[in-house]
PDB file of N, CA and C in Angstrom:
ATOM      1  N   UNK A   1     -30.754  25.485 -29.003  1.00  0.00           N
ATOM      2  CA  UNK A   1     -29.992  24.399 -29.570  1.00  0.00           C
ATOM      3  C   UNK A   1     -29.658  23.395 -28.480  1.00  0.00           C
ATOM      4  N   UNK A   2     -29.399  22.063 -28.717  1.00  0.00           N
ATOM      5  CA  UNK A   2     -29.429  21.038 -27.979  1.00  0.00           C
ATOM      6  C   UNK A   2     -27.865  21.200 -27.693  1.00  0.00           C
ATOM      7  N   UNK A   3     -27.582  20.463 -26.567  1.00  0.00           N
ATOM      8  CA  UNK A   3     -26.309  20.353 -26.134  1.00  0.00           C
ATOM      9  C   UNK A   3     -25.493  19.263 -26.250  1.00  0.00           C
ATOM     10  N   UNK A   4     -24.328  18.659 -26.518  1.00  0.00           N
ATOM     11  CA  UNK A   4     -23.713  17.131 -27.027  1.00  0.00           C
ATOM     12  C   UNK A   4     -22.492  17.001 -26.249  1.00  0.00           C
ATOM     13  N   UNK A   5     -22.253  16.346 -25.417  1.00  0.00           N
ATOM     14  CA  UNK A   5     -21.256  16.292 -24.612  1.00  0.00           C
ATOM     15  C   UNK A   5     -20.293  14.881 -24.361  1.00  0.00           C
ATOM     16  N   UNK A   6     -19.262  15.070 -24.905  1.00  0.00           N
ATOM     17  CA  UNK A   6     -18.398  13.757 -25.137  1.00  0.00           C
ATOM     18  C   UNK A   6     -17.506  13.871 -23.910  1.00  0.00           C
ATOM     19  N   UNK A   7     -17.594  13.811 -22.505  1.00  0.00           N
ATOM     20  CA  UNK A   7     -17.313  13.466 -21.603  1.00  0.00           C
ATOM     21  C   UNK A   7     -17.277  12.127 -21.081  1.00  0.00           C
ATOM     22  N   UNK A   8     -17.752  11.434 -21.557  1.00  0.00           N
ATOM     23  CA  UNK A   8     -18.213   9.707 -20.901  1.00  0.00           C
ATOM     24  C   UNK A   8     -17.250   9.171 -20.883  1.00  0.00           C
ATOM     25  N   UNK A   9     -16.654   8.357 -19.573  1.00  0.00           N
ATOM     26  CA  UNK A   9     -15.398   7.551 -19.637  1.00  0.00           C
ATOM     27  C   UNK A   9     -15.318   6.552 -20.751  1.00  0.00           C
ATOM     28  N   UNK A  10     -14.010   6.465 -21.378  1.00  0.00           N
ATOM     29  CA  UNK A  10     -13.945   5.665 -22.797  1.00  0.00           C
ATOM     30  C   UNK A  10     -15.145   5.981 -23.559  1.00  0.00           C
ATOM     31  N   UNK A  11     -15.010   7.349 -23.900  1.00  0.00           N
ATOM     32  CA  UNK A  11     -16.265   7.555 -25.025  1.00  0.00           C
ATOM     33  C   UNK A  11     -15.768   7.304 -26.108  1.00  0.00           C
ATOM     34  N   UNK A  12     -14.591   7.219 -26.470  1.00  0.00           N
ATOM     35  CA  UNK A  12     -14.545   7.133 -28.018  1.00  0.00           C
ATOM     36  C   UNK A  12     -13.810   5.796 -28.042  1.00  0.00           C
ATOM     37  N   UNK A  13     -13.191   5.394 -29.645  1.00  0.00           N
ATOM     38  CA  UNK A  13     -13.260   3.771 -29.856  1.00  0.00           C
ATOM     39  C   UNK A  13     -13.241   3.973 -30.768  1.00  0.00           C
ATOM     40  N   UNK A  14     -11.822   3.135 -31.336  1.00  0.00           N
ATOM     41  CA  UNK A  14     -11.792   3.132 -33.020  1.00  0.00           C
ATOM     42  C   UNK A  14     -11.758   1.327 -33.405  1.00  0.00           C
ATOM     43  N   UNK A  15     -12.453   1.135 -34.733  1.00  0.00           N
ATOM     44  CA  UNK A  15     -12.517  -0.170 -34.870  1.00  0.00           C
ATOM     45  C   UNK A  15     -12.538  -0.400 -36.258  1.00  0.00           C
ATOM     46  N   UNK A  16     -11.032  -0.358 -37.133  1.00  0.00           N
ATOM     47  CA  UNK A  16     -10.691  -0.240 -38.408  1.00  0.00           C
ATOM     48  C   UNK A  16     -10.578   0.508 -38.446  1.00  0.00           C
ATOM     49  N   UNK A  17     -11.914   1.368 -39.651  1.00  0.00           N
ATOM     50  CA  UNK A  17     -11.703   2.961 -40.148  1.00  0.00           C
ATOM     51  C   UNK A  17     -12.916   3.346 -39.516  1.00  0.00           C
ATOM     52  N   UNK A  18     -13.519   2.721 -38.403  1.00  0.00           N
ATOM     53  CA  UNK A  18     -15.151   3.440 -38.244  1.00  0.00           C
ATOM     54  C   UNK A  18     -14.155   3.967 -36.213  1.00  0.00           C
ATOM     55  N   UNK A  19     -15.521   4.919 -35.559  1.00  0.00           N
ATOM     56  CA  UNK A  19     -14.916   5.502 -34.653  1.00  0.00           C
ATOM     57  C   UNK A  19     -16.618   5.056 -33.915  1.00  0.00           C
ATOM     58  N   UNK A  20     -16.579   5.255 -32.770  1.00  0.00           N
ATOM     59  CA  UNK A  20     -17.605   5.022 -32.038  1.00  0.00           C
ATOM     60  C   UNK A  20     -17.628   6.122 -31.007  1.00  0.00           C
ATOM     61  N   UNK A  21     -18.218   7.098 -30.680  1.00  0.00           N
ATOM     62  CA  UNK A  21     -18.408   7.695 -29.749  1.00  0.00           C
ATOM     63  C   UNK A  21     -19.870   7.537 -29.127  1.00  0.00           C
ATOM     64  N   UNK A  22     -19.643   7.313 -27.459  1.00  0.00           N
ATOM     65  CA  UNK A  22     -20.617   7.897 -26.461  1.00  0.00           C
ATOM     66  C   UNK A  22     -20.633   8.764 -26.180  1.00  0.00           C
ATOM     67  N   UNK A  23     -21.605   9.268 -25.622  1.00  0.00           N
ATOM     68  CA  UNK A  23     -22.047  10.985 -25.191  1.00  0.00           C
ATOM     69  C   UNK A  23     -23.290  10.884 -24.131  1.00  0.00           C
ATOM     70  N   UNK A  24     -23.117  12.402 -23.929  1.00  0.00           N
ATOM     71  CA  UNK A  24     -24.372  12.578 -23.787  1.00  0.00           C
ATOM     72  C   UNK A  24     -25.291  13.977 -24.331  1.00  0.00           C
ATOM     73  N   UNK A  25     -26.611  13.735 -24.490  1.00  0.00           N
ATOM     74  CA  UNK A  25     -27.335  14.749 -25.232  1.00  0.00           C
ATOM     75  C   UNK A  25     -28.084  15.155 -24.423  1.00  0.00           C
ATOM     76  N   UNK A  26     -28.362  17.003 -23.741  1.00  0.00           N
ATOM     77  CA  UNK A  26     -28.932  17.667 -23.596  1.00  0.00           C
ATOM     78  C   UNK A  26     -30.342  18.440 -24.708  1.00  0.00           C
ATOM     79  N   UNK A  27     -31.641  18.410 -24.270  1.00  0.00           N
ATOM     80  CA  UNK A  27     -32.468  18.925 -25.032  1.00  0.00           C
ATOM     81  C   UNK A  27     -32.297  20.442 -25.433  1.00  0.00           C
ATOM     82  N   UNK A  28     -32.773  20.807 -26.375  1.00  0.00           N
ATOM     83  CA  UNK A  28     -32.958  22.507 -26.462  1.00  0.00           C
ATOM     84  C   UNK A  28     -33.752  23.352 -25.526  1.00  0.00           C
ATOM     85  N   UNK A  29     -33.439  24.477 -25.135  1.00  0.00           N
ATOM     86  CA  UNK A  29     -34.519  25.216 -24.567  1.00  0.00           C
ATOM     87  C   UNK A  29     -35.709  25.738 -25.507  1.00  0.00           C
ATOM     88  N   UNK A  30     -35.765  25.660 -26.504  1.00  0.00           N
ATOM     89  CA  UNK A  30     -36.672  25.715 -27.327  1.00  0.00           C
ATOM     90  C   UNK A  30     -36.966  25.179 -28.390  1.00  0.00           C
ATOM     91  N   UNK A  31     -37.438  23.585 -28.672  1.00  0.00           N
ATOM     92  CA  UNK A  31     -37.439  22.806 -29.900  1.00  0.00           C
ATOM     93  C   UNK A  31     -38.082  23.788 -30.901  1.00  0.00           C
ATOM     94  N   UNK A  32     -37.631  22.868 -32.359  1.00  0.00           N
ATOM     95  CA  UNK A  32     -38.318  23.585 -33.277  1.00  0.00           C
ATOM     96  C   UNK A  32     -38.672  22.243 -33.953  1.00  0.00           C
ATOM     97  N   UNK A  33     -39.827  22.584 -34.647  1.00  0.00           N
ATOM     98  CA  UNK A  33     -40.495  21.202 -35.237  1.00  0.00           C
ATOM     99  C   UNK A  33     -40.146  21.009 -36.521  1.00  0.00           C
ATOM    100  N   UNK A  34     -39.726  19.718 -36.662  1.00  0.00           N
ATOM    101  CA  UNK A  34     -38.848  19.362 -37.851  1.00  0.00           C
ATOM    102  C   UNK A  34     -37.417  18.552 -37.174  1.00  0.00           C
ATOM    103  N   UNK A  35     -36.842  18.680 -35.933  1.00  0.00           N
ATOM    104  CA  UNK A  35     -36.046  18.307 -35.669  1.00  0.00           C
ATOM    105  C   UNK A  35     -34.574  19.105 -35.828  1.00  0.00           C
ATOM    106  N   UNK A  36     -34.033  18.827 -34.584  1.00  0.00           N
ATOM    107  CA  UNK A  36     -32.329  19.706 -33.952  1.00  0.00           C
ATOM    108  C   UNK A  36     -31.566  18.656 -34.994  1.00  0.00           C
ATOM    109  N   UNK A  37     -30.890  20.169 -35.902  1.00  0.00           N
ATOM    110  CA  UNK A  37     -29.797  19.359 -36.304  1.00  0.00           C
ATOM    111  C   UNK A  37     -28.420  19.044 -35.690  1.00  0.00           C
ATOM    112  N   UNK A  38     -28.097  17.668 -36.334  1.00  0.00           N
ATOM    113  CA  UNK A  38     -27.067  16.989 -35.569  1.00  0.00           C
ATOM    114  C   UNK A  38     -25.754  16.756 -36.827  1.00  0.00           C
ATOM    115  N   UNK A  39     -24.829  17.392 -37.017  1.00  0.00           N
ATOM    116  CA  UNK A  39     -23.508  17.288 -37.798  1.00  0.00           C
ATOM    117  C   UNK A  39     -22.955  15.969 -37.550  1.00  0.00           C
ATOM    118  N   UNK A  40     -22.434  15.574 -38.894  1.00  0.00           N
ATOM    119  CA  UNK A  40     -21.225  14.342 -38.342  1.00  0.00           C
ATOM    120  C   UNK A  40     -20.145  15.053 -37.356  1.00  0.00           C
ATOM    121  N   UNK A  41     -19.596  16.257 -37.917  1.00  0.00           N
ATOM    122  CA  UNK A  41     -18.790  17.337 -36.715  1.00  0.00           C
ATOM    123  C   UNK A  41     -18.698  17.532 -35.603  1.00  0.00           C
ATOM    124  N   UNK A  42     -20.089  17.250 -35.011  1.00  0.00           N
ATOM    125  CA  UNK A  42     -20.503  17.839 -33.738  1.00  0.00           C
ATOM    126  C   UNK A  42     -19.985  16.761 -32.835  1.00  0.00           C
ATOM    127  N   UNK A  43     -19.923  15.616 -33.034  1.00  0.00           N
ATOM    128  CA  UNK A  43     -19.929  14.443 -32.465  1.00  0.00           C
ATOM    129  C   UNK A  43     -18.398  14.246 -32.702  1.00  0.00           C
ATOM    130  N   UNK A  44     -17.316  14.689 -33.566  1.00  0.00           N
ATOM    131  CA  UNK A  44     -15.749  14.434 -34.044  1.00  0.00           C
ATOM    132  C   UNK A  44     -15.814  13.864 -35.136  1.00  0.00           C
ATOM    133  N   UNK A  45     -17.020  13.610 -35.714  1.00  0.00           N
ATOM    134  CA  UNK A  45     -16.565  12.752 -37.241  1.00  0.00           C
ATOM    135  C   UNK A  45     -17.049  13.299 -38.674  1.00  0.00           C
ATOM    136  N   UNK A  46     -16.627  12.877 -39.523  1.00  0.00           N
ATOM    137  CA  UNK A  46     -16.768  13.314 -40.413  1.00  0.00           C
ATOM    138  C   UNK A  46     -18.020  12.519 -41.550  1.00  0.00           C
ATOM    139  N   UNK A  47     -18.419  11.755 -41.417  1.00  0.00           N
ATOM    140  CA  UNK A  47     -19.077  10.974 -41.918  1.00  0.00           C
ATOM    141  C   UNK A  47     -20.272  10.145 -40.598  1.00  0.00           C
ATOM    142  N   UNK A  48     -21.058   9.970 -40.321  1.00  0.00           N
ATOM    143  CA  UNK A  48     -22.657   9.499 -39.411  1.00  0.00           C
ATOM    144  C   UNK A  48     -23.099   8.266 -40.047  1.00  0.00           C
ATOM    145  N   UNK A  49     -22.583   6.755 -39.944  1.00  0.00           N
ATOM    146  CA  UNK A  49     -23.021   6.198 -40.259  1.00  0.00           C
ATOM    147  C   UNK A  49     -24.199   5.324 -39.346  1.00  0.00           C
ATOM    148  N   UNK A  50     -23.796   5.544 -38.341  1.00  0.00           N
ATOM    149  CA  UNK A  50     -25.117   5.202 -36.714  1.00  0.00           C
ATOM    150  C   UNK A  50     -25.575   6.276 -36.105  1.00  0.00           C
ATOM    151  N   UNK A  51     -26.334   6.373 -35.797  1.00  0.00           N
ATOM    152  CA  UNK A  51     -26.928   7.225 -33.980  1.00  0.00           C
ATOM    153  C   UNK A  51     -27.695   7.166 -33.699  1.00  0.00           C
ATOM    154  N   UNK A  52     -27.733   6.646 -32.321  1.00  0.00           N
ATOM    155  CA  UNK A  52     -28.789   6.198 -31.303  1.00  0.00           C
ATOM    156  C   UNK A  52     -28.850   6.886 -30.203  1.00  0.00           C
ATOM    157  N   UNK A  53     -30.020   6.923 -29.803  1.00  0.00           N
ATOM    158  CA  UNK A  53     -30.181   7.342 -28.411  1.00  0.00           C
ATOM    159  C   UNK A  53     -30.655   6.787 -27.485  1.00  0.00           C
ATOM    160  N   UNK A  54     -30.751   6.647 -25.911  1.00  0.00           N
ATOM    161  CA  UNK A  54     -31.570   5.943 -25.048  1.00  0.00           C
ATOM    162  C   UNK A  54     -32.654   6.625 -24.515  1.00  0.00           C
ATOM    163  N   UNK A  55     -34.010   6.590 -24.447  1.00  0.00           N
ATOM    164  CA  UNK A  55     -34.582   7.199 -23.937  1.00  0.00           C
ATOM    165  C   UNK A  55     -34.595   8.499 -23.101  1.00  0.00           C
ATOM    166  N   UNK A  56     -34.823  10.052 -23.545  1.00  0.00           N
ATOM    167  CA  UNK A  56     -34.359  10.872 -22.733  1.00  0.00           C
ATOM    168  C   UNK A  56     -35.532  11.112 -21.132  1.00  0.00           C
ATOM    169  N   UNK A  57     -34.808  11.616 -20.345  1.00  0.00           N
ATOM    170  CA  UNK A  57     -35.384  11.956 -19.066  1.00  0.00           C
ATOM    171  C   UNK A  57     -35.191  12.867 -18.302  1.00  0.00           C
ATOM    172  N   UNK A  58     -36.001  13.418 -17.357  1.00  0.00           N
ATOM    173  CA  UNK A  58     -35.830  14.531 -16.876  1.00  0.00           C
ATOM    174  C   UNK A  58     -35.891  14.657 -15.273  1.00  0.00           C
ATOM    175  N   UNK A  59     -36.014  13.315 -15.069  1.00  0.00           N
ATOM    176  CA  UNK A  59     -36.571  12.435 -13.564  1.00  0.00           C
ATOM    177  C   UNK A  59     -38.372  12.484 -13.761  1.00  0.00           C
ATOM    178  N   UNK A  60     -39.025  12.984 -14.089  1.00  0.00           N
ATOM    179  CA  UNK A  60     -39.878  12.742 -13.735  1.00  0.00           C
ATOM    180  C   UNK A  60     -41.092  12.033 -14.886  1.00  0.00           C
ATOM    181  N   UNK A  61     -40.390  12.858 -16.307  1.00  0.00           N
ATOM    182  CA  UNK A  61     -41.206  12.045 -17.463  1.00  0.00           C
ATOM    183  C   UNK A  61     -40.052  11.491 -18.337  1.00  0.00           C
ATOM    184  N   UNK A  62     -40.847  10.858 -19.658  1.00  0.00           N
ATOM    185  CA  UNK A  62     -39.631  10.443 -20.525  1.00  0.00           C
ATOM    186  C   UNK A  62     -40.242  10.889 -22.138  1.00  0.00           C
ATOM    187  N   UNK A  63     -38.810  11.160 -23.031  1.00  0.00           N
ATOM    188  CA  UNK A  63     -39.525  11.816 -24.124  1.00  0.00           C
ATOM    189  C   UNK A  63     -38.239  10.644 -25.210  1.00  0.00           C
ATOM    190  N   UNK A  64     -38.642  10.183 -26.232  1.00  0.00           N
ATOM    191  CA  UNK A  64     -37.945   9.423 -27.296  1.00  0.00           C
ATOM    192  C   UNK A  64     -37.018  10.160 -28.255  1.00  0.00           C
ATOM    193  N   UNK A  65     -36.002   9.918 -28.765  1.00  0.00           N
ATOM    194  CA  UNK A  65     -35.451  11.073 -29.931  1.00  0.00           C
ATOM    195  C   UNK A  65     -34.801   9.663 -30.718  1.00  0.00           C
ATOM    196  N   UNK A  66     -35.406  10.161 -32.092  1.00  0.00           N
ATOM    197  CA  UNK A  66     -35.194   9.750 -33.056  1.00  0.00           C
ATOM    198  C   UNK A  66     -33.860  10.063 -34.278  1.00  0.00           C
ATOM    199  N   UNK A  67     -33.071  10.075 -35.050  1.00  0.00           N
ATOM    200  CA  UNK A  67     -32.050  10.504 -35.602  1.00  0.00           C
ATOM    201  C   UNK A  67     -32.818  10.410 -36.940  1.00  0.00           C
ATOM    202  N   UNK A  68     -32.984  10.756 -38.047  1.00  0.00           N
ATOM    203  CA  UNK A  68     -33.087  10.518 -39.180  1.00  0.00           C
ATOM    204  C   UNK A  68     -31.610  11.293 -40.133  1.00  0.00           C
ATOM    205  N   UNK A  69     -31.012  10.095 -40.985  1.00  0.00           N
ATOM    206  CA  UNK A  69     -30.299  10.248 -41.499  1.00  0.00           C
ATOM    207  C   UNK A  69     -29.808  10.984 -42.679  1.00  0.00           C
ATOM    208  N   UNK A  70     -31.569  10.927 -44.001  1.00  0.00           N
ATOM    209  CA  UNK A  70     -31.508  11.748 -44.894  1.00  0.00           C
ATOM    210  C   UNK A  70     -30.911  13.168 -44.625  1.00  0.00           C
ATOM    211  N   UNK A  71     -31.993  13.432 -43.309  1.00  0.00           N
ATOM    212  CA  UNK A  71     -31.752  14.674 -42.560  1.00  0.00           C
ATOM    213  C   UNK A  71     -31.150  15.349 -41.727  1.00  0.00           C
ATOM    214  N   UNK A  72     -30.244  14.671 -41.402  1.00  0.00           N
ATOM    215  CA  UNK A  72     -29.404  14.573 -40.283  1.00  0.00           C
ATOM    216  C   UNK A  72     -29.854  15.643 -39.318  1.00  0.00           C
ATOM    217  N   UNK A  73     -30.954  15.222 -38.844  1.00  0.00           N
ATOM    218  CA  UNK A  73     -31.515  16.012 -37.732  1.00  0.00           C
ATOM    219  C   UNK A  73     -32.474  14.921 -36.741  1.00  0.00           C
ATOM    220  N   UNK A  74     -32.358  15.194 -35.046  1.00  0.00           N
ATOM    221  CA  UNK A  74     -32.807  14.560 -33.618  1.00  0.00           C
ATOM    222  C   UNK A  74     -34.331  14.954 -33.644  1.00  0.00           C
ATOM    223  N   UNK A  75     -35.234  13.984 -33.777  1.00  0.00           N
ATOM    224  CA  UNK A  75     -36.616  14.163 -33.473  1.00  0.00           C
ATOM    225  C   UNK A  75     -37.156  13.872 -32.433  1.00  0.00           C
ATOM    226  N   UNK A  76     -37.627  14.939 -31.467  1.00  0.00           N
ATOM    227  CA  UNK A  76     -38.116  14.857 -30.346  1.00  0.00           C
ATOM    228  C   UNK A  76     -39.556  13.598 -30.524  1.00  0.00           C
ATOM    229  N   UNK A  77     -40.062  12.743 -29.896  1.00  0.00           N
ATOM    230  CA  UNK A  77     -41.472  12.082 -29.512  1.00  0.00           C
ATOM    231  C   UNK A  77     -42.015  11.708 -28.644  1.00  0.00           C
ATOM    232  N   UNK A  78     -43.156  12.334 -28.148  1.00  0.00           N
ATOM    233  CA  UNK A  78     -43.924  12.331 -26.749  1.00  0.00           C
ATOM    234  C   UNK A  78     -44.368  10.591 -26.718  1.00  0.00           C
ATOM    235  N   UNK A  79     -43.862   9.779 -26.119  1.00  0.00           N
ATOM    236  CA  UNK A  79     -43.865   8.046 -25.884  1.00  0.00           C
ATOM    237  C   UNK A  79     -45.510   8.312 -25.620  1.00  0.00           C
ATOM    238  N   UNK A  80     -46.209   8.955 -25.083  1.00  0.00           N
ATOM    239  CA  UNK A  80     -47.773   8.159 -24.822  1.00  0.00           C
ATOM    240  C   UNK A  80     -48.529   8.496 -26.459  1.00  0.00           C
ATOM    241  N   UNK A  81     -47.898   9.415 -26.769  1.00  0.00           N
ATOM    242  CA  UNK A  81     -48.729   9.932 -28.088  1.00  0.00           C
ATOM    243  C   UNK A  81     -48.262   9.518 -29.501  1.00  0.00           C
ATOM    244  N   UNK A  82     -46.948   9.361 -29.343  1.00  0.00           N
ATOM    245  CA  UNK A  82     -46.261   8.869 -30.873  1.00  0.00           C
ATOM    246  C   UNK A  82     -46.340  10.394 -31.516  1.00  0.00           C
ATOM    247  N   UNK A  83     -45.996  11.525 -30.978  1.00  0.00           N
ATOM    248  CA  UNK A  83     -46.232  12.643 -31.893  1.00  0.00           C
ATOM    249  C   UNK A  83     -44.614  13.440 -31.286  1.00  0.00           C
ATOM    250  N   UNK A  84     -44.998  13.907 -32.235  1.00  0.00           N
ATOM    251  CA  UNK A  84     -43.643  15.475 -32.579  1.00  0.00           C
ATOM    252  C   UNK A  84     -43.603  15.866 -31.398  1.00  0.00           C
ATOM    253  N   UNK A  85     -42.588  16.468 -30.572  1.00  0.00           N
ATOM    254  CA  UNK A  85     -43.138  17.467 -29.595  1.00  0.00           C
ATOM    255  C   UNK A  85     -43.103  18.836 -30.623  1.00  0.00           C
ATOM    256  N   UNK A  86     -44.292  19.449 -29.780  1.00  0.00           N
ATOM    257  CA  UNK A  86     -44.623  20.376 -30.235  1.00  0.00           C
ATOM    258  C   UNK A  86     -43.488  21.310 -30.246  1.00  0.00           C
ATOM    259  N   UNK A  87     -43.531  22.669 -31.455  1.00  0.00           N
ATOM    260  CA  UNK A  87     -42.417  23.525 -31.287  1.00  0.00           C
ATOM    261  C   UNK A  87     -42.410  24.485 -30.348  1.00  0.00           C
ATOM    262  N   UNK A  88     -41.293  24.619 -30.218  1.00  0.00           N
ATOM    263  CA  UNK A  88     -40.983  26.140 -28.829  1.00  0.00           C
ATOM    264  C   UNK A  88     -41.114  24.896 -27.230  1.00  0.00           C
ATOM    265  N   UNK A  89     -41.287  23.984 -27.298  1.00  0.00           N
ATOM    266  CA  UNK A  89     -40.926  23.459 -26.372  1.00  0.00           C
ATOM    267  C   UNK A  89     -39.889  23.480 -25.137  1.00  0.00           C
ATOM    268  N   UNK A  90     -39.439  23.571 -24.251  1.00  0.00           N
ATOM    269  CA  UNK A  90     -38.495  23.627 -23.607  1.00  0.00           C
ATOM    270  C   UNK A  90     -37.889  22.521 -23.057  1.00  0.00           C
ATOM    271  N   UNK A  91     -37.318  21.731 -23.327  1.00  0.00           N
ATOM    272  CA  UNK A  91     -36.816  20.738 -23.456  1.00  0.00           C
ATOM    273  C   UNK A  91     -35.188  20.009 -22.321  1.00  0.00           C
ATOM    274  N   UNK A  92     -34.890  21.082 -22.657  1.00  0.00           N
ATOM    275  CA  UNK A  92     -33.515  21.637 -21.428  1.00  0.00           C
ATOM    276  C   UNK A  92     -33.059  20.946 -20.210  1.00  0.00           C
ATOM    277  N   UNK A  93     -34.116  20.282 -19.684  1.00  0.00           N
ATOM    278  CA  UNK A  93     -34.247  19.512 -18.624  1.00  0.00           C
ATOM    279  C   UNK A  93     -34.203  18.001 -18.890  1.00  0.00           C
ATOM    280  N   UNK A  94     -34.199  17.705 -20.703  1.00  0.00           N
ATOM    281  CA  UNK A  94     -33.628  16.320 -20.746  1.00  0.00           C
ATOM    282  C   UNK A  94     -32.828  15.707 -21.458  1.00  0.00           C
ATOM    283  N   UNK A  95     -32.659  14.854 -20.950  1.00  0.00           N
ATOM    284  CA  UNK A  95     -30.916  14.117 -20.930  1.00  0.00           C
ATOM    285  C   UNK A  95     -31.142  12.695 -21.208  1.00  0.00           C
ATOM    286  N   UNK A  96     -29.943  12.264 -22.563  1.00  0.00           N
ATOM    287  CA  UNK A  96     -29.958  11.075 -22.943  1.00  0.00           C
ATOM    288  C   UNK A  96     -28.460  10.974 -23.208  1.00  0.00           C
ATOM    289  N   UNK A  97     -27.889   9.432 -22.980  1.00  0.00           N
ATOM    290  CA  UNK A  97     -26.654   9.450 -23.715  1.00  0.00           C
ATOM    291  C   UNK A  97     -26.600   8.915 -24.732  1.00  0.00           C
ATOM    292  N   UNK A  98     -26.246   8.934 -26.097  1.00  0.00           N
ATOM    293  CA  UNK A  98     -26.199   8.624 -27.171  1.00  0.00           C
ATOM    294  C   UNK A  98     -24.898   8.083 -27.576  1.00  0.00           C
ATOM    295  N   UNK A  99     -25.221   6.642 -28.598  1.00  0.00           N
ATOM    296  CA  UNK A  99     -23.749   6.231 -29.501  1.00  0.00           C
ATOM    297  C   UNK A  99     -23.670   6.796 -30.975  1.00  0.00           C
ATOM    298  N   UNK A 100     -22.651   6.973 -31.501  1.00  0.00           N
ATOM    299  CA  UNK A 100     -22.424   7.633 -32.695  1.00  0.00           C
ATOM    300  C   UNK A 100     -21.618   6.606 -33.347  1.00  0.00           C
ATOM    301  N   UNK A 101     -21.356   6.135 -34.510  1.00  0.00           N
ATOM    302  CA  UNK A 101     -20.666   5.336 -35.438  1.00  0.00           C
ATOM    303  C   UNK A 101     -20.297   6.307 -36.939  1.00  0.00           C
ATOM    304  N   UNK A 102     -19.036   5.667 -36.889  1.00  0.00           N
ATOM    305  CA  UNK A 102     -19.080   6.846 -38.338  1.00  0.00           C
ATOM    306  C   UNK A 102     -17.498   6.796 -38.614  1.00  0.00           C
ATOM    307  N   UNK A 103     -17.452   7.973 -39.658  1.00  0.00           N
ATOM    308  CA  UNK A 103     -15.639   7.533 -39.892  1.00  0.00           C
ATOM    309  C   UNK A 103     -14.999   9.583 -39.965  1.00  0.00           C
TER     310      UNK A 103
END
């Protein structure tokens, strides 16, 4: 399972009734294909109306993660290939910080 860490100075931010948190996201040690699910919970909220990520990295390569909302699950994508990473991957070694919007 991936790791989510709301440490970031001024990570959170309220603006009306919506909340904004920064973070940062650790990969899984072992993806599974289909995508890591991600809770409105996990992040402090109760409702996911944004989430983004910045490019993850590991120093030496870079891998994309996608959010899909129906599903509320993080899709790993290899940037030269446009594909899934494959499952059982080990992933562990990368790191993105992500914004969250939501209420």
């Amino acid at each position: 399972m991936a790791t989510i860490s709301l440490t970031a100075a001024r990570g959170r931010d309220i603006a009306g009734v919506r909340r904004r948190t920064i973070g940062q996201y650790t990969g899984p040690a072992s993806y599974v294909t289909g995508g890591e699910a991600i809770a409105a919970g996990d992040v402090g909220m109760g409702v996911l109306e944004f989430f983004d990520f910045e490019l993850a990295t590991d120093g030496s390569s870079w891998r994309g993660i996608m959010y899909d909302h129906a599903t509320g699950k993080a899709f790993w994508v290899v940037l030269s290939s446009g594909n899934q990473v494959a499952n059982a991957v080990d992933l562990s070694a990368f790191n993105a910080r992500f914004e969250a919007v939501g209420y």
